[in-house]
Protein backbone atom coordinates (compact mmCIF):
# COMPACT_ATOMS: atom_id res chain seq x y z
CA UNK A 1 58.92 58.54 -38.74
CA UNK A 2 57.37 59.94 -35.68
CA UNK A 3 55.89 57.05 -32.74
CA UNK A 4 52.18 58.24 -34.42
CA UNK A 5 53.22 57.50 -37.68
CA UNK A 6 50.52 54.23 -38.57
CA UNK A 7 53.33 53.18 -40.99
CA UNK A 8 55.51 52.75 -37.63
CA UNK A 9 53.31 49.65 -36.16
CA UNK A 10 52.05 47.69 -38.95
CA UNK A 11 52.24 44.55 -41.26
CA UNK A 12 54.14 45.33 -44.38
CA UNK A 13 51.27 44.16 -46.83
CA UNK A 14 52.22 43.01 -50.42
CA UNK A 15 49.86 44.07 -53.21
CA UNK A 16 50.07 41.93 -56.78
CA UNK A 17 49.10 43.53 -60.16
CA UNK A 18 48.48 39.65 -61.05
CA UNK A 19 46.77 39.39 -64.36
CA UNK A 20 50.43 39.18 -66.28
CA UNK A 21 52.48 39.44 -63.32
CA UNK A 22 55.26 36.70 -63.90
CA UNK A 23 56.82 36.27 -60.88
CA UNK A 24 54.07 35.86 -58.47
CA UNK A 25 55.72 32.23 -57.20
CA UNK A 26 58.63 34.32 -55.86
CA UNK A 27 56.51 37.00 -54.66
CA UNK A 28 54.85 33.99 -52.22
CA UNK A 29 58.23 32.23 -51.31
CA UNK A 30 59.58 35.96 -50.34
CA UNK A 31 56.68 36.87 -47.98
CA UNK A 32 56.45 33.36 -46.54
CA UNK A 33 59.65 33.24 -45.73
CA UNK A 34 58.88 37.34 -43.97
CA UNK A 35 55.41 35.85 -42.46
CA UNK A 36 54.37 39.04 -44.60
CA UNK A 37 50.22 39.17 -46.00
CA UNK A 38 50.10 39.47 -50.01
CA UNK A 39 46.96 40.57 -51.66
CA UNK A 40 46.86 38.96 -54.93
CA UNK A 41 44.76 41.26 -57.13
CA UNK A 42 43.13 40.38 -60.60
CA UNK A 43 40.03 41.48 -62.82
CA UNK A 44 38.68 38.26 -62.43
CA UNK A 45 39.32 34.68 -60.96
CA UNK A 46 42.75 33.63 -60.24
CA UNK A 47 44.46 30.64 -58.92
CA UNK A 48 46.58 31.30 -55.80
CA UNK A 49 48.49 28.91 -53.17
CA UNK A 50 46.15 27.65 -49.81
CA UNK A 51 47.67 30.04 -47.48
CA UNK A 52 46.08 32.30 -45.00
CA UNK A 53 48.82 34.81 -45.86
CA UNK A 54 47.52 34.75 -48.99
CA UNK A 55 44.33 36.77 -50.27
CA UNK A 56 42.87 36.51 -53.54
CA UNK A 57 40.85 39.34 -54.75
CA UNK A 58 39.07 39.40 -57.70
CA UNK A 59 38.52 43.20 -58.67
CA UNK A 60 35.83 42.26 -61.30
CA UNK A 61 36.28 42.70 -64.86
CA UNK A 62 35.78 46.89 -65.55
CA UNK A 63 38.61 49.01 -66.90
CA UNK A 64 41.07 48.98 -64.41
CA UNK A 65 39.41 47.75 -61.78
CA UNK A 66 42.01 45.95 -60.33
CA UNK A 67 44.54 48.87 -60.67
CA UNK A 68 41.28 50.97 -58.97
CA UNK A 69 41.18 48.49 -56.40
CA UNK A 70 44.99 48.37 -55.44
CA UNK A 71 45.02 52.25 -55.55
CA UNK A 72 42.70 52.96 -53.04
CA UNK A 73 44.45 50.69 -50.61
CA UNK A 74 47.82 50.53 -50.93
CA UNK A 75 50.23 53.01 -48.20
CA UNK A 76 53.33 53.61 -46.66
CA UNK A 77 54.69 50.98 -45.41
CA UNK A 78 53.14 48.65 -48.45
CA UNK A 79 54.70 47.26 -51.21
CA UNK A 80 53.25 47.05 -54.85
CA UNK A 81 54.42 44.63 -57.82
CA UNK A 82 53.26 46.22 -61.11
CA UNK A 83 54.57 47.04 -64.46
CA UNK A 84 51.65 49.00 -65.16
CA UNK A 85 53.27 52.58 -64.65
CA UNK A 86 50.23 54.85 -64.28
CA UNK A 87 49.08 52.56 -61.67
CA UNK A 88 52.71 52.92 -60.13
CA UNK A 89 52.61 56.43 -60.34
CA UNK A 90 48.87 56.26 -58.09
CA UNK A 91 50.63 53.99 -55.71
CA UNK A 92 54.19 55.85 -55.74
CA UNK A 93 52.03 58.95 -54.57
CA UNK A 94 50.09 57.18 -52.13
CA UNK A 95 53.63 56.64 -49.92
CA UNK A 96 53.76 53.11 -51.01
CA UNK A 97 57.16 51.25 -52.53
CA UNK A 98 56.38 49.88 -56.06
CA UNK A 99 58.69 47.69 -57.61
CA UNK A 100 57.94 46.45 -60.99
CA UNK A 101 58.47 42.39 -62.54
CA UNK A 102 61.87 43.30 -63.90
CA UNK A 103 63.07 44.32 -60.50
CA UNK A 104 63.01 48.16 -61.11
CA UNK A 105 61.96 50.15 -58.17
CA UNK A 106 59.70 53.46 -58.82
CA UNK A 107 60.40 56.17 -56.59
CA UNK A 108 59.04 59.84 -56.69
CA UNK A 109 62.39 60.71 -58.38
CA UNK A 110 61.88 58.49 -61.45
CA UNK A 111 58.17 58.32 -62.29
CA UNK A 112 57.39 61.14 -63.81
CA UNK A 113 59.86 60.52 -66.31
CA UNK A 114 58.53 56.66 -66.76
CA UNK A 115 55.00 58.39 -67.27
CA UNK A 116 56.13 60.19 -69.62
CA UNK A 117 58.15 57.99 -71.92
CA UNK A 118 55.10 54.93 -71.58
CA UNK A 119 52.58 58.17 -72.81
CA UNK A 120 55.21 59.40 -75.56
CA UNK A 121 55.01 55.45 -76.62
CA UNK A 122 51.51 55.18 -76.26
CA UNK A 123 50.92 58.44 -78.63
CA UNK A 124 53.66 56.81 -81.33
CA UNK A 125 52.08 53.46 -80.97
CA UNK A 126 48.89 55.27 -81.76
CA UNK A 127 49.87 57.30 -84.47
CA UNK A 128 51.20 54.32 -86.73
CA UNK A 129 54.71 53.77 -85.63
CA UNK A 130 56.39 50.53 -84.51
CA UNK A 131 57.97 51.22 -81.76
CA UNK A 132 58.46 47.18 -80.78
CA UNK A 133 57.36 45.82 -77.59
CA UNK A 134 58.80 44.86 -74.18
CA UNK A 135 62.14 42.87 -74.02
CA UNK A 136 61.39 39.05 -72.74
CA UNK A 137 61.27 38.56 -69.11
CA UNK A 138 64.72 37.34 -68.19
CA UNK A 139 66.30 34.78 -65.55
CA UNK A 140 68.17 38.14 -64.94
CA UNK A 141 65.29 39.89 -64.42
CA UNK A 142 63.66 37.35 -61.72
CA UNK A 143 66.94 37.40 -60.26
CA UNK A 144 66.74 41.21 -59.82
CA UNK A 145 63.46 41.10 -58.73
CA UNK A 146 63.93 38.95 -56.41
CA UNK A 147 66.65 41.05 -54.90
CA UNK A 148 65.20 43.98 -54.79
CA UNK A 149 61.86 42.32 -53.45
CA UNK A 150 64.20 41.76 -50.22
CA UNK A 151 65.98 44.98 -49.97
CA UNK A 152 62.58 46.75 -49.60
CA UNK A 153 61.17 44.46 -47.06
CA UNK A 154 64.47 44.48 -44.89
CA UNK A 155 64.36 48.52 -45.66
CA UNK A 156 60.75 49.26 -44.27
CA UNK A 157 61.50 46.74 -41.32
CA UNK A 158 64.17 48.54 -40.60
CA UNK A 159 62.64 51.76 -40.68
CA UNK A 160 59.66 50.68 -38.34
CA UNK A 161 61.99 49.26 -35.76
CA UNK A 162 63.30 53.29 -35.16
């Protein structure tokens, strides 16, 4: 990072994929607990903690709206919570970290190969076969998440102290 870099001087922001996003209570301890903003992002309405950290947007209700909305805003220095991979993929490219539910962290090395199997899925899925869904959500997985959550915040921190 160069001293011109925008990344270099500004608040990590937190962006939520919230409609199904299951661990958005440790999401808001986490960034509390950083005095980091978190934009908590739906299609419509959602229920979110008084906090002037927190923002609730509602993206209205088109297709992918939310995701759209997310997208066009999320950067380096950002962090994204999302199990929706194409919208990781948008975000990934955009410079910011995305880290889905489960605690698994999408990097430029791994998403084009996450694309590809949740399209190869989609197409089977399509086509007639049963391919089963997602595992449950896990204590294990919330656990994971939450670690990883703070590995990335302490990471960009560190990286905008240089």
């Amino acid at each position: 990072m160069t001293p011109d870099d925008p990344a270099q001087s500004r608040t990590i922001r937190i962006y939520v994929d919230a409609d199904a996003c299951p661990v958005k209570d440790e999401i808001y301890r986490v960034a509390e607990r950083h005095r980091l903003p978190v934009s908590v992002v739906a299609g419509n309405f959602i229920r979110v903690p008084n906090d002037p950290l927190i923002e609730r947007i509602a993206a209205g209700s088109g297709m992918d709206a939310a995701d759209d909305w997310i997208a066009e805003r999320a950067q380096k220095g950002d962090i994204v919570i999302t199990a929706d991979i194409p919208l990781a993929a948008r975000c990934v490219k955009a410079g910011a970290d995305v880290i889905a539910p489960t605690g698994k962290p999408f990097s430029e090395d791994s998403i084009g190969m996450t694309l590809a199997v949740r399209n190869l899925m989609t197409d089977l899925r399509s086509s007639g076969e049963v391919t089963g869904g997602p595992r449950s959500f896990s204590p294990k997985d919330r656990s994971a998440f939450l670690s990883t959550l703070d590995q990335t915040i302490r990471r960009i921190q560190r990286g905008q102290q240089k």
